[in-house]
C-alpha atoms as a PDB file:
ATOM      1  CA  UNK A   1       0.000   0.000   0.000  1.00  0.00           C
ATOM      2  CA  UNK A   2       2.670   2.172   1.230  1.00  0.00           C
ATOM      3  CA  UNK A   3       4.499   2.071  -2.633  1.00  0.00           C
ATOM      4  CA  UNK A   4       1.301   2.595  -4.306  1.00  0.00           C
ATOM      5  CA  UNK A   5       0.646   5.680  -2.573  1.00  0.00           C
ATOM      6  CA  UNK A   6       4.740   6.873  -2.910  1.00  0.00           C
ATOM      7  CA  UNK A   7       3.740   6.118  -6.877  1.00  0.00           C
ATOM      8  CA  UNK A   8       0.844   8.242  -6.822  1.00  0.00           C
ATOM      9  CA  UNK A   9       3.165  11.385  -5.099  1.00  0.00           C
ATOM     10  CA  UNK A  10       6.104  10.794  -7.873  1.00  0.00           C
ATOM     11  CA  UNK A  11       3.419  11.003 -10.543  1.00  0.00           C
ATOM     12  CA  UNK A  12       1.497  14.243  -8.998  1.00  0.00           C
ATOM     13  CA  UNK A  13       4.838  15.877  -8.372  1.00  0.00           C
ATOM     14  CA  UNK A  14       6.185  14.843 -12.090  1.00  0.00           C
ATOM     15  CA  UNK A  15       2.672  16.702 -13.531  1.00  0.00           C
ATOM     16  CA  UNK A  16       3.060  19.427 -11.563  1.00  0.00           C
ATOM     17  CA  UNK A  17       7.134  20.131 -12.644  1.00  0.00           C
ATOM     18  CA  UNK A  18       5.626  19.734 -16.167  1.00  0.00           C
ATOM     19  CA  UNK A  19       2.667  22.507 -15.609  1.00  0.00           C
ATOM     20  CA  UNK A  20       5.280  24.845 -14.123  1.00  0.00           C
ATOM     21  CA  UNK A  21       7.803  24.230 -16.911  1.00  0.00           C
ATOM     22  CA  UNK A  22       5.158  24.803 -19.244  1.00  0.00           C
ATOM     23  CA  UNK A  23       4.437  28.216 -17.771  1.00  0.00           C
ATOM     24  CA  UNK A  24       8.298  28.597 -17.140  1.00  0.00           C
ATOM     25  CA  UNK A  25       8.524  28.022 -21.069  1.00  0.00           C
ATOM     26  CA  UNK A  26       5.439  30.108 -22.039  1.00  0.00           C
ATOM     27  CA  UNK A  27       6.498  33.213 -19.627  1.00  0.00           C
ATOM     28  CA  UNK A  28       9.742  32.996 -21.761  1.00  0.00           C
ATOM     29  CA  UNK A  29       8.391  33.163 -24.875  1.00  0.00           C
ATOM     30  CA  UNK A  30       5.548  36.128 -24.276  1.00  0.00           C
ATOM     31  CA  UNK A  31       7.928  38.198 -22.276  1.00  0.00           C
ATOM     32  CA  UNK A  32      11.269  36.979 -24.893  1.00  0.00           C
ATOM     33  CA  UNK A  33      13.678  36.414 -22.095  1.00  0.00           C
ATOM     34  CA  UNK A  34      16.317  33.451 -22.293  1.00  0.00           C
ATOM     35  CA  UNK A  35      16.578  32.529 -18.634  1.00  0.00           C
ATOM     36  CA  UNK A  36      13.124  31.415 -18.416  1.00  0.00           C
ATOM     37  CA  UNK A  37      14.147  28.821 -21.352  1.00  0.00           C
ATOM     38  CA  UNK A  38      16.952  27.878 -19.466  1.00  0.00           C
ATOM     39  CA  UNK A  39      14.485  27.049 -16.237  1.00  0.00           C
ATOM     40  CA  UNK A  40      11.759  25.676 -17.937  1.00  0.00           C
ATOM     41  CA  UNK A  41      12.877  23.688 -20.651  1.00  0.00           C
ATOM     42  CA  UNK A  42      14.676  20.965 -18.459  1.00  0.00           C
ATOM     43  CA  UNK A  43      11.501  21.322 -15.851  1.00  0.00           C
ATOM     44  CA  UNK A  44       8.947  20.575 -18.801  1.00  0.00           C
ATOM     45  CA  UNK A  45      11.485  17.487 -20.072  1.00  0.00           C
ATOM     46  CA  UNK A  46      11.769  16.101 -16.291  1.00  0.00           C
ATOM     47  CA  UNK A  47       7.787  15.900 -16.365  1.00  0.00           C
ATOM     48  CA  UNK A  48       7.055  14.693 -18.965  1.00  0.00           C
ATOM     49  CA  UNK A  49      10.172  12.118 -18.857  1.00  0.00           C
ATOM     50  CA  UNK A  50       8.681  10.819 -15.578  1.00  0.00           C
ATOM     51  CA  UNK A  51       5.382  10.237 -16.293  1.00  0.00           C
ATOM     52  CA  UNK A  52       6.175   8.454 -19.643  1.00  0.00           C
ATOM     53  CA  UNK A  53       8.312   5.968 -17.243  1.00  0.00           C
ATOM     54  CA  UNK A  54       5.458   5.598 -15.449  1.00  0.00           C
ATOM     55  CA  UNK A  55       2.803   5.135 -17.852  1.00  0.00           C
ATOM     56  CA  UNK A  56       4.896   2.517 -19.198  1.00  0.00           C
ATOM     57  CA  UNK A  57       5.582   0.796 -16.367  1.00  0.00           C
ATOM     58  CA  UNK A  58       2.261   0.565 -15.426  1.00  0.00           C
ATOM     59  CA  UNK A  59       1.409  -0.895 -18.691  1.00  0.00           C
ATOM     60  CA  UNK A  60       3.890  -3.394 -18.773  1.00  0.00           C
ATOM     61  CA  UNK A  61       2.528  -4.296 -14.996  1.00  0.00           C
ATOM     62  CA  UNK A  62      -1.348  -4.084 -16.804  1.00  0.00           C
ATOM     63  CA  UNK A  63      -0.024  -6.393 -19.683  1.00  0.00           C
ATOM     64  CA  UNK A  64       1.839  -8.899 -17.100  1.00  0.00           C
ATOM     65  CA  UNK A  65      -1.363  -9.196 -15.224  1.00  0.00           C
ATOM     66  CA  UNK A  66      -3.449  -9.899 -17.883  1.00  0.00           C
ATOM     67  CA  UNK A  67      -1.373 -12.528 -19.568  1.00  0.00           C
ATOM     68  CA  UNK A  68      -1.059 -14.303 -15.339  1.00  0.00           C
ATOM     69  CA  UNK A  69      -5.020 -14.003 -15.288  1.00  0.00           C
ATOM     70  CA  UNK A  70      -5.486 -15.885 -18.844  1.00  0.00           C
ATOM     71  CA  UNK A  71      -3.437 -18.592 -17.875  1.00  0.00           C
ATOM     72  CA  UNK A  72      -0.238 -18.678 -20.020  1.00  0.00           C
END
């Protein structure tokens, strides 16, 4: 229970750095300042490079499952 819950923070905190490096990124662009690029980019990347590591480990857990549960 304990890991499942520790998943679920990883994930919320892995959305959230990609929201803020979104807006990091955006910011940058409207108001044409480099440092905010510099900030956000590898934010945005760290999101979204985290929850892609999890969605695929949860479907190779989802896949696993299903092929215990049919029997082969």
């Amino acid at each position: 229970m304990g890991a499942v819950i520790r998943m679920y923070l990883i994930w919320i905190l892995a959305l959230l750095s990609g929201v803020y490096g979104t807006s990091l990124v955006y910011e940058a662009i409207v108001h044409q300042t480099w440092l905010g690029l510099v900030w956000g980019v590898p934010i945005l990347f760290l999101g979204i490079w985290i929850t892609g590591n999890m969605w695929a480990s949860a479907r190779q857990f989802y896949r696993k499952q299903k092929s215990l549960s049919n029997g082969n």
